[in-house]
C-alpha atoms as a PDB file:
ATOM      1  CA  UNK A   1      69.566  12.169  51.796  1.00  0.00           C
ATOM      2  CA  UNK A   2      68.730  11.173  48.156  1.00  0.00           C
ATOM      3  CA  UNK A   3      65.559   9.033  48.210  1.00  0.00           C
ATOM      4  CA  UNK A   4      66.387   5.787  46.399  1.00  0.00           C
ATOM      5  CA  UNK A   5      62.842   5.007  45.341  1.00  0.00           C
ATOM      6  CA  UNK A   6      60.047   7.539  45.469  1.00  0.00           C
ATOM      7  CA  UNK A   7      56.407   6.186  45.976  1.00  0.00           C
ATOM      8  CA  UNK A   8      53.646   8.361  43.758  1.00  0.00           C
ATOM      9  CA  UNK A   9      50.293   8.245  45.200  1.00  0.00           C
ATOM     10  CA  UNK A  10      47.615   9.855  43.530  1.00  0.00           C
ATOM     11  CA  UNK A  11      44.289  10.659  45.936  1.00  0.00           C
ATOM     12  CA  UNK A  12      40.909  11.814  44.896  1.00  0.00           C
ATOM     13  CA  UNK A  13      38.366  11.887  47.335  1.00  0.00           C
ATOM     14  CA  UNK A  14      39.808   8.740  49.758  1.00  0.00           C
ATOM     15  CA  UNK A  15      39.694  10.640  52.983  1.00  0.00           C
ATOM     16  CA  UNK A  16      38.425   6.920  54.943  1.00  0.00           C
ATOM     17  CA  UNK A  17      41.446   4.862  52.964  1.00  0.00           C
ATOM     18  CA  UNK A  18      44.285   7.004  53.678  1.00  0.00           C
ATOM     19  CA  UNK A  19      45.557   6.676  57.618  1.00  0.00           C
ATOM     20  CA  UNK A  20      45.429   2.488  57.327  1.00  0.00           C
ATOM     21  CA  UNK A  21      46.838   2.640  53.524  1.00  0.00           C
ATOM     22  CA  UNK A  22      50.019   4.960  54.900  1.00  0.00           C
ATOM     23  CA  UNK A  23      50.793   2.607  57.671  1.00  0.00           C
ATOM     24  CA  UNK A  24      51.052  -0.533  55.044  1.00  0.00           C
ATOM     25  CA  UNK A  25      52.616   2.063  52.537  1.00  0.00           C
ATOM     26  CA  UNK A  26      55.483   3.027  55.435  1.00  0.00           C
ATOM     27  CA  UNK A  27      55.683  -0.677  56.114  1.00  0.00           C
ATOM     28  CA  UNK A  28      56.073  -2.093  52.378  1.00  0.00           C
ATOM     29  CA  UNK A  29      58.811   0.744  51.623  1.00  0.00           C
ATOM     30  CA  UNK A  30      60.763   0.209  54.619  1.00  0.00           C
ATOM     31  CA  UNK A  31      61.208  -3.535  53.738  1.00  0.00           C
ATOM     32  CA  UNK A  32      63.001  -2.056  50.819  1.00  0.00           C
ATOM     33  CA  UNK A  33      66.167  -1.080  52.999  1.00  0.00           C
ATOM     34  CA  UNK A  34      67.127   1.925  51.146  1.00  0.00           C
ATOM     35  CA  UNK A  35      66.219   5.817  51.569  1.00  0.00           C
ATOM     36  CA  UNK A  36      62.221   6.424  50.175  1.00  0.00           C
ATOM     37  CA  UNK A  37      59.832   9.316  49.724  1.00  0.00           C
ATOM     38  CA  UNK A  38      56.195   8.945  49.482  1.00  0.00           C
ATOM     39  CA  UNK A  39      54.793  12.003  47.217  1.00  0.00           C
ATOM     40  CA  UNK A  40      50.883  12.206  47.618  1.00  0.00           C
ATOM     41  CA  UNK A  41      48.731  14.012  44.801  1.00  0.00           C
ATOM     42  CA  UNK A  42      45.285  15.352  45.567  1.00  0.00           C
ATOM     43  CA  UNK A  43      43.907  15.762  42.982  1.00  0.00           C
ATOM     44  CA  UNK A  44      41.252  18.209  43.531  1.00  0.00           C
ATOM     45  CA  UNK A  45      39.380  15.829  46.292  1.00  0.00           C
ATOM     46  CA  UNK A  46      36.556  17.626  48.136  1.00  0.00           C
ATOM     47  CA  UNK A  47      35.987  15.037  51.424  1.00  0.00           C
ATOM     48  CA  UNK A  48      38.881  16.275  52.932  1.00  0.00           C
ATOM     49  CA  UNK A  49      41.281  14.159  51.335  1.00  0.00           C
ATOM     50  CA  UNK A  50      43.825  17.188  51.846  1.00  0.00           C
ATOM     51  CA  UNK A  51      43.817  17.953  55.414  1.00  0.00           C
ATOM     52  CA  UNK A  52      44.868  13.792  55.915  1.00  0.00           C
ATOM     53  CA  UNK A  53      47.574  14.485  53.702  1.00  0.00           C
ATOM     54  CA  UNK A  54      48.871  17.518  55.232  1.00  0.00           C
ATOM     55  CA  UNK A  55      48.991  15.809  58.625  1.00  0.00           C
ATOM     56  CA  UNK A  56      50.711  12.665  56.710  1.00  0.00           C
ATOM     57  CA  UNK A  57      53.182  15.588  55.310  1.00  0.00           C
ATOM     58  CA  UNK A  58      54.480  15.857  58.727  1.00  0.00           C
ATOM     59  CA  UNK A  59      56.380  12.637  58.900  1.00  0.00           C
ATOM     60  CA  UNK A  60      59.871  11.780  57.635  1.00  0.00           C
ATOM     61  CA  UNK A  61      59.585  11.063  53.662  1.00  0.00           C
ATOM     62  CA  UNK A  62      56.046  12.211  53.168  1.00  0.00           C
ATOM     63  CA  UNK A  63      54.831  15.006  50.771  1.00  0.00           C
ATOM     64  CA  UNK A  64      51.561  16.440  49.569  1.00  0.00           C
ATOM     65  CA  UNK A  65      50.245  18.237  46.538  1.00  0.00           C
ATOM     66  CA  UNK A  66      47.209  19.519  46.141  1.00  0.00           C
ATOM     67  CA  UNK A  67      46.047  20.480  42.759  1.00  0.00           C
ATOM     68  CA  UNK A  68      44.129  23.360  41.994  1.00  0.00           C
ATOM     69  CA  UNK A  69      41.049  20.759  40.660  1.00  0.00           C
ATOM     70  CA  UNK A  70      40.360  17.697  39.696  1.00  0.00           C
ATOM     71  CA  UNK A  71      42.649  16.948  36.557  1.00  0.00           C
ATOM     72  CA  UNK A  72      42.289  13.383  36.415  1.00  0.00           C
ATOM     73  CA  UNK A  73      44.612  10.269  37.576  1.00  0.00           C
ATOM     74  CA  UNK A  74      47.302  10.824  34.716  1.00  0.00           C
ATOM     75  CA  UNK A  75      47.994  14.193  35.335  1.00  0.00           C
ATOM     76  CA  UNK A  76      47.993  13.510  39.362  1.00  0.00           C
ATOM     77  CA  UNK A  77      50.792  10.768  38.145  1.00  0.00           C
ATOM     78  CA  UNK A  78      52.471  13.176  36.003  1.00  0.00           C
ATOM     79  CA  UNK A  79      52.989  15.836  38.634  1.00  0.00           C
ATOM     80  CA  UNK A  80      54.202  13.563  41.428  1.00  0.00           C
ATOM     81  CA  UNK A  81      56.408  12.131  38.961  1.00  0.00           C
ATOM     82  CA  UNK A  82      57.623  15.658  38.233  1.00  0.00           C
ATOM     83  CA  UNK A  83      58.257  16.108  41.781  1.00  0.00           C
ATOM     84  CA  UNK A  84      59.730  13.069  42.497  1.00  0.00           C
ATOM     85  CA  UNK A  85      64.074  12.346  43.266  1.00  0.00           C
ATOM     86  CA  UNK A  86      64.474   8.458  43.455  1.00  0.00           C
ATOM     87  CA  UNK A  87      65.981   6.634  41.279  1.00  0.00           C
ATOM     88  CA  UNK A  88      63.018   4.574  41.121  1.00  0.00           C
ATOM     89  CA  UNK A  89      59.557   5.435  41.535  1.00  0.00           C
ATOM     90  CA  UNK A  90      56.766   2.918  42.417  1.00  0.00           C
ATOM     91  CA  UNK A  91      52.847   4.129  41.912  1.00  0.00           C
ATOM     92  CA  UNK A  92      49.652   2.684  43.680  1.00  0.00           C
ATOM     93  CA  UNK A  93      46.380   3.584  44.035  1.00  0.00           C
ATOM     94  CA  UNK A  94      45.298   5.176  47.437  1.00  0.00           C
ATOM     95  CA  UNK A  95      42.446   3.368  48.077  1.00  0.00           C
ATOM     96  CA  UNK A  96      43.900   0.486  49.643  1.00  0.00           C
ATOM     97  CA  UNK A  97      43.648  -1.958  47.097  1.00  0.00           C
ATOM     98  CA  UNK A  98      47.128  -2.355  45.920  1.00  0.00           C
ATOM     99  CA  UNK A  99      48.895  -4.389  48.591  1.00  0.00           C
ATOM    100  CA  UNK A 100      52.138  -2.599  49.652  1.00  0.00           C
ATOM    101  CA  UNK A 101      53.926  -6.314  50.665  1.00  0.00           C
ATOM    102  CA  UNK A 102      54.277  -6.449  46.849  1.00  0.00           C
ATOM    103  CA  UNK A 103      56.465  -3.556  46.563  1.00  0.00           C
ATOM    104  CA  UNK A 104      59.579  -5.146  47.828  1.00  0.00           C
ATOM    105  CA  UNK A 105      58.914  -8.154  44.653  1.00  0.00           C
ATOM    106  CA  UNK A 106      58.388  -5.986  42.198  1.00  0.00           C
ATOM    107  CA  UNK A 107      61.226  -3.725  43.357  1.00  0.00           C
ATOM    108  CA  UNK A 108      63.624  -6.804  43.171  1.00  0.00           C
ATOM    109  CA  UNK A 109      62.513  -7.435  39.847  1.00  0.00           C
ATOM    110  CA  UNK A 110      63.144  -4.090  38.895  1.00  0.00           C
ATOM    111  CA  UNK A 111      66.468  -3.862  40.463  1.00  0.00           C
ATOM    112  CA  UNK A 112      67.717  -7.005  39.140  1.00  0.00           C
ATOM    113  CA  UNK A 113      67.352  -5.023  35.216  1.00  0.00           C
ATOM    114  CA  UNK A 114      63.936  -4.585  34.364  1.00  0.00           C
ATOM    115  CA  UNK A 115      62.889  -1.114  33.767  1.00  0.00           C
ATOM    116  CA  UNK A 116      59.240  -1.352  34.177  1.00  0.00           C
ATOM    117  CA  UNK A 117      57.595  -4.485  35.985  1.00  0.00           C
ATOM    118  CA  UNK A 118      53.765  -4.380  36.406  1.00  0.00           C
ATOM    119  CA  UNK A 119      51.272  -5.827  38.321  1.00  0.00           C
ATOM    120  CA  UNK A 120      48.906  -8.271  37.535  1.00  0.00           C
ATOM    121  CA  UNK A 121      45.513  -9.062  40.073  1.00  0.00           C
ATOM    122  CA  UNK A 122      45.277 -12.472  38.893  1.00  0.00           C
ATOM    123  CA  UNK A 123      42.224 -12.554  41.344  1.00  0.00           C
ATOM    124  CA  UNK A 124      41.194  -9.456  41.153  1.00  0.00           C
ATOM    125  CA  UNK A 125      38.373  -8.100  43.527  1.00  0.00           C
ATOM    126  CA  UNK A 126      36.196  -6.569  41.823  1.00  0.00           C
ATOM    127  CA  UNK A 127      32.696  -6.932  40.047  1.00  0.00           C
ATOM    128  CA  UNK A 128      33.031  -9.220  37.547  1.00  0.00           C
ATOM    129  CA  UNK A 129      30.672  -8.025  33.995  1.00  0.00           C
ATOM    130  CA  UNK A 130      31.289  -4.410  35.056  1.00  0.00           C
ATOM    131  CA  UNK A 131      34.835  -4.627  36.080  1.00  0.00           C
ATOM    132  CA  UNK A 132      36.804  -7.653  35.250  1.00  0.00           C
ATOM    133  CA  UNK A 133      35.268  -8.875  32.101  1.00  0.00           C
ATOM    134  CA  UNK A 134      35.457  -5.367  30.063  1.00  0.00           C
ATOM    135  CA  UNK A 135      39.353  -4.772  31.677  1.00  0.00           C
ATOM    136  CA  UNK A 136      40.257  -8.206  30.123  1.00  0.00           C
ATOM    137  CA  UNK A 137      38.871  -7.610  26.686  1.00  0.00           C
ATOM    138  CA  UNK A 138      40.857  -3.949  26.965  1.00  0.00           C
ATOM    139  CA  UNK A 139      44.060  -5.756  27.800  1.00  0.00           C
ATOM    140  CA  UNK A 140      43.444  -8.057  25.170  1.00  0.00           C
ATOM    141  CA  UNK A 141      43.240  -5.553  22.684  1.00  0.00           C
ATOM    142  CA  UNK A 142      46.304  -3.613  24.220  1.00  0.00           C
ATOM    143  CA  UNK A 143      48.656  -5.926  23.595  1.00  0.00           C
ATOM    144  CA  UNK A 144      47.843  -7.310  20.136  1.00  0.00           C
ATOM    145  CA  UNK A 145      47.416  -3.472  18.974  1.00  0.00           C
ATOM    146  CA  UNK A 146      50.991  -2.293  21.027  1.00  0.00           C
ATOM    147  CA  UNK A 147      52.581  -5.994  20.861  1.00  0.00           C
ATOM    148  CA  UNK A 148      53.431  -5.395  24.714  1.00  0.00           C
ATOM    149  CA  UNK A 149      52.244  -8.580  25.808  1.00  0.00           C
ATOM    150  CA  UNK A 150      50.374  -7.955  29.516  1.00  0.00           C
ATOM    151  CA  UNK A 151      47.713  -9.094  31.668  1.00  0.00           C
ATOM    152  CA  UNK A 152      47.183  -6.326  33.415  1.00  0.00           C
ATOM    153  CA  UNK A 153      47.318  -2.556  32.237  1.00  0.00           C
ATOM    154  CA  UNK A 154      45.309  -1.064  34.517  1.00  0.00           C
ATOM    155  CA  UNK A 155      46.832  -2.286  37.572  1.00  0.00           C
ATOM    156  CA  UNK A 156      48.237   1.185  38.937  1.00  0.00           C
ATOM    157  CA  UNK A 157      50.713  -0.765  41.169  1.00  0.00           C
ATOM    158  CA  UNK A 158      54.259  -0.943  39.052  1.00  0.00           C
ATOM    159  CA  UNK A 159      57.844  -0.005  39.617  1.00  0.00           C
ATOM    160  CA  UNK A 160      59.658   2.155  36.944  1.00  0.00           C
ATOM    161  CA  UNK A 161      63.252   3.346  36.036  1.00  0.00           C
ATOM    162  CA  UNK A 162      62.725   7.290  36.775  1.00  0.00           C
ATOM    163  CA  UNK A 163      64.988   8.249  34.269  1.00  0.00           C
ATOM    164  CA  UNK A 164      62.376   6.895  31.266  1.00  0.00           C
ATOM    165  CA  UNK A 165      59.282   7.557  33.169  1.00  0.00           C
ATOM    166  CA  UNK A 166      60.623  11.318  33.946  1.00  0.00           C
ATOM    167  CA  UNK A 167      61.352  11.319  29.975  1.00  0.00           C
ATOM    168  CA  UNK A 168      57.138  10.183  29.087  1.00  0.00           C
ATOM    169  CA  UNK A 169      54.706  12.636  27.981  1.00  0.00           C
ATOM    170  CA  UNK A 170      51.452  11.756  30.148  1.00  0.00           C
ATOM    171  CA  UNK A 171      48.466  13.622  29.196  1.00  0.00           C
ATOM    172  CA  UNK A 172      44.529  12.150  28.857  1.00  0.00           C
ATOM    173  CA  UNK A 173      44.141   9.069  30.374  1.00  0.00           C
ATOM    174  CA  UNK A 174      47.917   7.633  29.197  1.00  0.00           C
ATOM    175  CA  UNK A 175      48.845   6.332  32.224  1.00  0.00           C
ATOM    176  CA  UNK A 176      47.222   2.693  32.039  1.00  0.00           C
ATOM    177  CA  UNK A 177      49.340   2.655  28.517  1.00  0.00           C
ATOM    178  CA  UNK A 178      53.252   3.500  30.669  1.00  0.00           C
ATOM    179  CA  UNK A 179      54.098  -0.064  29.926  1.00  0.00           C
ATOM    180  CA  UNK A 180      53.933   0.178  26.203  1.00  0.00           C
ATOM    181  CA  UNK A 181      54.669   4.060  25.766  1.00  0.00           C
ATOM    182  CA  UNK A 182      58.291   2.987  27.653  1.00  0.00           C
ATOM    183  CA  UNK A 183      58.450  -0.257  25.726  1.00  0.00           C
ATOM    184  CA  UNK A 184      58.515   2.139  22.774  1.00  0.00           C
ATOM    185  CA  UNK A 185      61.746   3.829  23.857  1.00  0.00           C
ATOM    186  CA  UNK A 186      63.155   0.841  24.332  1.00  0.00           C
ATOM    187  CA  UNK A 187      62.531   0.136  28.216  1.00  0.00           C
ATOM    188  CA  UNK A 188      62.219  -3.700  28.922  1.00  0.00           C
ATOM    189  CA  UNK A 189      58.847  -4.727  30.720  1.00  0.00           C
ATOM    190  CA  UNK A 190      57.697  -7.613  32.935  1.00  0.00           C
ATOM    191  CA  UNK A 191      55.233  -8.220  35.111  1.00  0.00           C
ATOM    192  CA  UNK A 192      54.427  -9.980  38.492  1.00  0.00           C
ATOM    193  CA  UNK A 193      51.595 -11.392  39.823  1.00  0.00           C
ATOM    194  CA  UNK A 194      50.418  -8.898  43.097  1.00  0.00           C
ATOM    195  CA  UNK A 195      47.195  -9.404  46.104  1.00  0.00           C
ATOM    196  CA  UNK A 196      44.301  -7.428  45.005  1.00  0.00           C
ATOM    197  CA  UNK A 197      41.912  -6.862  47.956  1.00  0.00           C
ATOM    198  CA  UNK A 198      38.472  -5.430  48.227  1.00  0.00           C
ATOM    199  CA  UNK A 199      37.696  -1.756  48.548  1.00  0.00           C
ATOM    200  CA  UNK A 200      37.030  -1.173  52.494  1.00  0.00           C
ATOM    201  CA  UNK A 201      35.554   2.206  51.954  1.00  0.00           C
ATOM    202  CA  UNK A 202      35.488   5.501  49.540  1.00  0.00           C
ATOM    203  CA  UNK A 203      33.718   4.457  46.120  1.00  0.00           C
ATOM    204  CA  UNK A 204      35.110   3.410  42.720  1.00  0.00           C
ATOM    205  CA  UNK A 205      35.911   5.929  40.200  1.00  0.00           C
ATOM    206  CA  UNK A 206      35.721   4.088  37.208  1.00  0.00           C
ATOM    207  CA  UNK A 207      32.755   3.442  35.013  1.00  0.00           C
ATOM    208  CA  UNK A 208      32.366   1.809  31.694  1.00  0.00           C
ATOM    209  CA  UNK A 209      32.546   5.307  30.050  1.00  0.00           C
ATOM    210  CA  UNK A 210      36.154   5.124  30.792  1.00  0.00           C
ATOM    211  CA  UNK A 211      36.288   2.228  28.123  1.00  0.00           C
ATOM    212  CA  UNK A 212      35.209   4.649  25.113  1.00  0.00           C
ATOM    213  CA  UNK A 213      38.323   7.000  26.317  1.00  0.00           C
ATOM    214  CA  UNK A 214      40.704   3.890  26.631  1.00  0.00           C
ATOM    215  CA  UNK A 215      40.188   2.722  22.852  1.00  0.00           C
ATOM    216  CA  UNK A 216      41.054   7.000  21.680  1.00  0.00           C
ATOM    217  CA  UNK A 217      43.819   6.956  23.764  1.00  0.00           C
ATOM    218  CA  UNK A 218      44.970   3.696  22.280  1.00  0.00           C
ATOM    219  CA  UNK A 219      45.084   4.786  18.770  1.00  0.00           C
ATOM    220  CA  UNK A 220      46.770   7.689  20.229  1.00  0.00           C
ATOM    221  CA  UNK A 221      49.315   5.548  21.110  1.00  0.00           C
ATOM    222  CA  UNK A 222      49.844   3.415  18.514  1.00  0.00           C
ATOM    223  CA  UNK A 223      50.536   6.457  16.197  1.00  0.00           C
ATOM    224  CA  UNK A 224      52.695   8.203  18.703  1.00  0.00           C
ATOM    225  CA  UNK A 225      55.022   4.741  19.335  1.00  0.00           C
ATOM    226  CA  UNK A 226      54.993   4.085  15.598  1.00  0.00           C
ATOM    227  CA  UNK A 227      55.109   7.020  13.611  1.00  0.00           C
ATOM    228  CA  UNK A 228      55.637  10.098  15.859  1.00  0.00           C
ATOM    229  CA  UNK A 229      58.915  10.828  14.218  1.00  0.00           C
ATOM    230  CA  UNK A 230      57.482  10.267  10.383  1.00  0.00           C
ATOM    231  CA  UNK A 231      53.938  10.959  10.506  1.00  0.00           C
ATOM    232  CA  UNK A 232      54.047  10.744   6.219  1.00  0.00           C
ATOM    233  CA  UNK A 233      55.005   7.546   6.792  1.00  0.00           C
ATOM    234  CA  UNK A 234      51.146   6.713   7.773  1.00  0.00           C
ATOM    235  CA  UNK A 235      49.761   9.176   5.965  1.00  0.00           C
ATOM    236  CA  UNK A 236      51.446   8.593   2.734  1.00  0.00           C
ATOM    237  CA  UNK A 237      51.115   5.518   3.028  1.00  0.00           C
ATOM    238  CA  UNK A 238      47.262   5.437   3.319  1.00  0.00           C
ATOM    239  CA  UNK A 239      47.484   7.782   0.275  1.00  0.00           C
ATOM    240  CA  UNK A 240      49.335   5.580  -2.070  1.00  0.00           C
ATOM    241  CA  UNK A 241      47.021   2.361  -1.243  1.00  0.00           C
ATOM    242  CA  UNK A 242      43.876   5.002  -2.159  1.00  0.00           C
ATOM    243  CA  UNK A 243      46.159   6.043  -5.306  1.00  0.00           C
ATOM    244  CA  UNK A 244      46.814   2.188  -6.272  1.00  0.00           C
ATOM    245  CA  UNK A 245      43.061   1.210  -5.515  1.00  0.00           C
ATOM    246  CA  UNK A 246      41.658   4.249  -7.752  1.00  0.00           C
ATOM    247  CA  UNK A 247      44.306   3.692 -10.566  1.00  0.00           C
ATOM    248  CA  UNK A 248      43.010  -0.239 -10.551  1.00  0.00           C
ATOM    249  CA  UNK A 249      39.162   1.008 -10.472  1.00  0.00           C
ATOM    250  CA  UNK A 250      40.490   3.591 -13.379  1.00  0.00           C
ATOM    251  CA  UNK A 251      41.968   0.952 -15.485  1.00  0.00           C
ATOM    252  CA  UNK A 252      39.270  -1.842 -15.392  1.00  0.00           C
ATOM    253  CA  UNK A 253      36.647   1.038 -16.220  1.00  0.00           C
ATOM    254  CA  UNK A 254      38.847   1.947 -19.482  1.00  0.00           C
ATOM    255  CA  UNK A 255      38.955  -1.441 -20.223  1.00  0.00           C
ATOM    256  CA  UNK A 256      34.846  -1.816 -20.406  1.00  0.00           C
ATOM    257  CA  UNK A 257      34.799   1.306 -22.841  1.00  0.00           C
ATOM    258  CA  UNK A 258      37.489  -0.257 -25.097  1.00  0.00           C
ATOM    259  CA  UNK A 259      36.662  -3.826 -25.147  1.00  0.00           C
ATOM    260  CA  UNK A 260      33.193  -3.926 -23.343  1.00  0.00           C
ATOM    261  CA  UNK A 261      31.679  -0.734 -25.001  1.00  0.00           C
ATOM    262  CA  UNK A 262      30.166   0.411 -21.812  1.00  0.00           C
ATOM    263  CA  UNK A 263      30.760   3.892 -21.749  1.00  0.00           C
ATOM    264  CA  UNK A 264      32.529   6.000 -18.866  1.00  0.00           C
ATOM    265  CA  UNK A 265      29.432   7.249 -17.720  1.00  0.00           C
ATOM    266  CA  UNK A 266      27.516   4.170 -17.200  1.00  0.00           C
ATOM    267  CA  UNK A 267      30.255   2.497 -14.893  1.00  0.00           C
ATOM    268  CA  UNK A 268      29.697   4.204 -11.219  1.00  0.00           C
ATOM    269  CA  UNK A 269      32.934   2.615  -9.810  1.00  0.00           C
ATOM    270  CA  UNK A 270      34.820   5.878 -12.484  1.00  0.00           C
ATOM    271  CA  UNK A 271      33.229   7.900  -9.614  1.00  0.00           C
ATOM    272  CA  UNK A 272      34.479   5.908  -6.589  1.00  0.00           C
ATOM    273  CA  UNK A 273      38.108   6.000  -8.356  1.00  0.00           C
ATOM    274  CA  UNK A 274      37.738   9.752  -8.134  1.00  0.00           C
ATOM    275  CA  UNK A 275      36.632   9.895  -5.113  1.00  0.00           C
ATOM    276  CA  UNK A 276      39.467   7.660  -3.738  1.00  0.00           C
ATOM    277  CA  UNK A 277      42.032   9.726  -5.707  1.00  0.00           C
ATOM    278  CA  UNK A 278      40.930  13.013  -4.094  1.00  0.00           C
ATOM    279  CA  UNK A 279      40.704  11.292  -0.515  1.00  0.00           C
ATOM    280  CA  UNK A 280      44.652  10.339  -1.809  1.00  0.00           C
ATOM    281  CA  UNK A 281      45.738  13.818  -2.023  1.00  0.00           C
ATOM    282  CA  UNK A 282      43.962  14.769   1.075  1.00  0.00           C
ATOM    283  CA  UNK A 283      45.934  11.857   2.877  1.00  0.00           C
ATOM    284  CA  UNK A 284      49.175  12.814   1.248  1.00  0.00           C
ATOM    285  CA  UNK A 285      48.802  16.882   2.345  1.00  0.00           C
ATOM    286  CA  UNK A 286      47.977  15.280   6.060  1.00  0.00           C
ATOM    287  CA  UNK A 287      51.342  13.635   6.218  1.00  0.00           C
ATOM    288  CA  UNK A 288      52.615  16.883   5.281  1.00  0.00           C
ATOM    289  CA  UNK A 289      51.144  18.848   7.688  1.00  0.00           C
ATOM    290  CA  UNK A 290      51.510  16.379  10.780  1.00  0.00           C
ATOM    291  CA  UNK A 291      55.220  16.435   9.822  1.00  0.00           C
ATOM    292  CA  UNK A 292      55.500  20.162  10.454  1.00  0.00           C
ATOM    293  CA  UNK A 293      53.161  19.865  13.827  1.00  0.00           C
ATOM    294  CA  UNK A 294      55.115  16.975  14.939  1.00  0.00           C
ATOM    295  CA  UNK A 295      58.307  19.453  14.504  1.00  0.00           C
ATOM    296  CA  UNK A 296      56.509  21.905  16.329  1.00  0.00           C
ATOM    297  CA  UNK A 297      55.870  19.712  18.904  1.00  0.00           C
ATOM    298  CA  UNK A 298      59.828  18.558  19.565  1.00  0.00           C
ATOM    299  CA  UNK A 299      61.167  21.940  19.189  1.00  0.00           C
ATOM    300  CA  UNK A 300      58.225  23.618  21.533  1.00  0.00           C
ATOM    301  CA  UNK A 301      58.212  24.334  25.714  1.00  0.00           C
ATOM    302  CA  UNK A 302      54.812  23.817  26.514  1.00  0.00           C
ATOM    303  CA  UNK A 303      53.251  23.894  30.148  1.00  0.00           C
ATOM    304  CA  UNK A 304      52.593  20.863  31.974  1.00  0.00           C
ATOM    305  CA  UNK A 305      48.417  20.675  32.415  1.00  0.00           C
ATOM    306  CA  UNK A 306      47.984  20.497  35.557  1.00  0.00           C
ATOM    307  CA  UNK A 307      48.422  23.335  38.118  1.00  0.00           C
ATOM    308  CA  UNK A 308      49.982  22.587  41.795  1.00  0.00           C
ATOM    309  CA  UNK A 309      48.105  24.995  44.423  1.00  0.00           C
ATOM    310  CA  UNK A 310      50.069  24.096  47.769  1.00  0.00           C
ATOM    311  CA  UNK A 311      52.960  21.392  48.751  1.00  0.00           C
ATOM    312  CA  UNK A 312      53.487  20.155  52.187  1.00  0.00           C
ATOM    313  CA  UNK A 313      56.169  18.001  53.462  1.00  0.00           C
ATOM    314  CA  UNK A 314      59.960  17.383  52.697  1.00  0.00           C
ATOM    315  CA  UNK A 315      62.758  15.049  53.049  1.00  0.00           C
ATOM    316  CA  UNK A 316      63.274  11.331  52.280  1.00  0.00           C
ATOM    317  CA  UNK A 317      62.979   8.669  55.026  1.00  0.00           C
END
């Protein structure tokens, strides 16, 4: 039977979480009262992680992948998302902070004609200056810079319309962005409040460094939602602002040699309007050339990064 919502679960290294997480997992779908799969990801875990998985493989509407190595959560998303048949498919972390009970809310929401609802931990457990306070300035900064207005980014737990999520190009660390890479296709988002609880074992793997990636990956985004189809759009117009600031540097120096008598070579800013006019063309030739890469890029079958090394499991409960 065709799952109805497939559950992506990506594990690294959460050997202790898993058996108690899968029992509230099995529980939370089931509430649902349609058909479900739960697809688990290993994603390259070394405590075992794997053999758990395999043994939760053997029940109705479980399935493992392990991946050849670590490749990071987003990829671990992207290829359970790959594998996954329901018409819906909710993600959570495994280690047993995301509170299954929520699934059934946020699958209303989503079922009443939202395509993406999110979760928010309001009361999040975590540590508060290395945790909480940096995630709210990110999510701060996420929505003014992607105008998708959310609390909560990071929060893994969210249910999505598989036909746009299927359609997303994950790659880096995109996956905290979903909300706002689907809101740029057009999806509608919303988001619910959800129970955060404290980690009972396995360790963190986040660390401020992740911060540094999040702010790339956000520019990355911001160009790919606004300008992916006309990159010259950005780059041109960059180009003509350095054109109109030279030509206005240009003009006042011409004016202090013809009615100041300070000659060209005594007025530095002649330099800077060079300098801006060369940057110009530069800008303008990098509009040209992201236009043919970005055709490249529509017209090209590239490889999904991430490598799957074994599957266990099969059909939907």
């Amino acid at each position: 039977m065709k799952p109805t919502v497939s559950a992506v679960i990506p594990v690294f290294n959460e050997a202790a979480s898993l058996p108690g997480f899968a029992a509230e997992l099995e529980a939370g779908l089931a509430r649902l009262k349609v058909p479900f799969e739960v697809i688990w990801v290993d994603d390259g875990s070394t405590d075992g992680s794997f053999t758990k998985l395999s043994e939760l493989a053997g029940r109705p509407g479980h399935r493992a992948l392990r991946l050849a190595k670590n490749y990071g959560q987003t990829a671990a998303l992207a290829a359970g998302i790959a594998e996954a048949a329901g018409d819906w498919i909710v993600t959570l972390d495994a280690d047993g902070q995301n509170d299954p009970e929520d699934i059934p809310r946020l699958f209303a929401a989503a079922a009443a004609g939202t395509d993406v609802v999110s979760g928010w931990r309001k009361a999040r457990q975590d540590a508060f200056f290395s945790r909480i306070l940096p995630s709210r300035a990110a999510n701060f900064v996420i929505s003014a810079v992607t105008g998708v207005k959310l609390h909560d980014f990071g929060c893994t737990l969210k249910v999505y319309r598989a036909s746009l999520l299927k359609a997303a190009d994950l790659y880096g660390e995109m996956h905290r962005f979903l909300p706002a890479i689907l809101a740029y296709d057009g999806a509608s988002v919303s988001e619910l409040e959800v129970n955060h609880r404290p980690r009972k074992a396995g360790a963190s793997k986040y660390g401020i460094a992740r911060t540094f990636k999040v702010v790339l990956d956000l520019l990355t985004v911001k160009f790919m939602g606004d300008f992916i189809t006309k990159p010259i759009y950005l780059f041109g117009g960059l180009s003509l602002a350095l054109l109109a600031a030279s030509a206005l540097m240009a003009g006042w120096t011409l004016y202090n040699k013809f009615f100041n008598a300070i000659f060209v070579k005594d007025q530095p800013l002649f330099l800077v309007a060079i300098f801006f006019a060369l940057v110009a063309v530069q800008f303008a030739f990098m509009g040209l050339i992201a236009e043919v890469l970005i055709r490249t890029y529509h017209s090209a079958n590239r490889r999904p990064p991430w490598s799957v090394a074994e599957r266990k499991g099969g059909h939907a409960a």
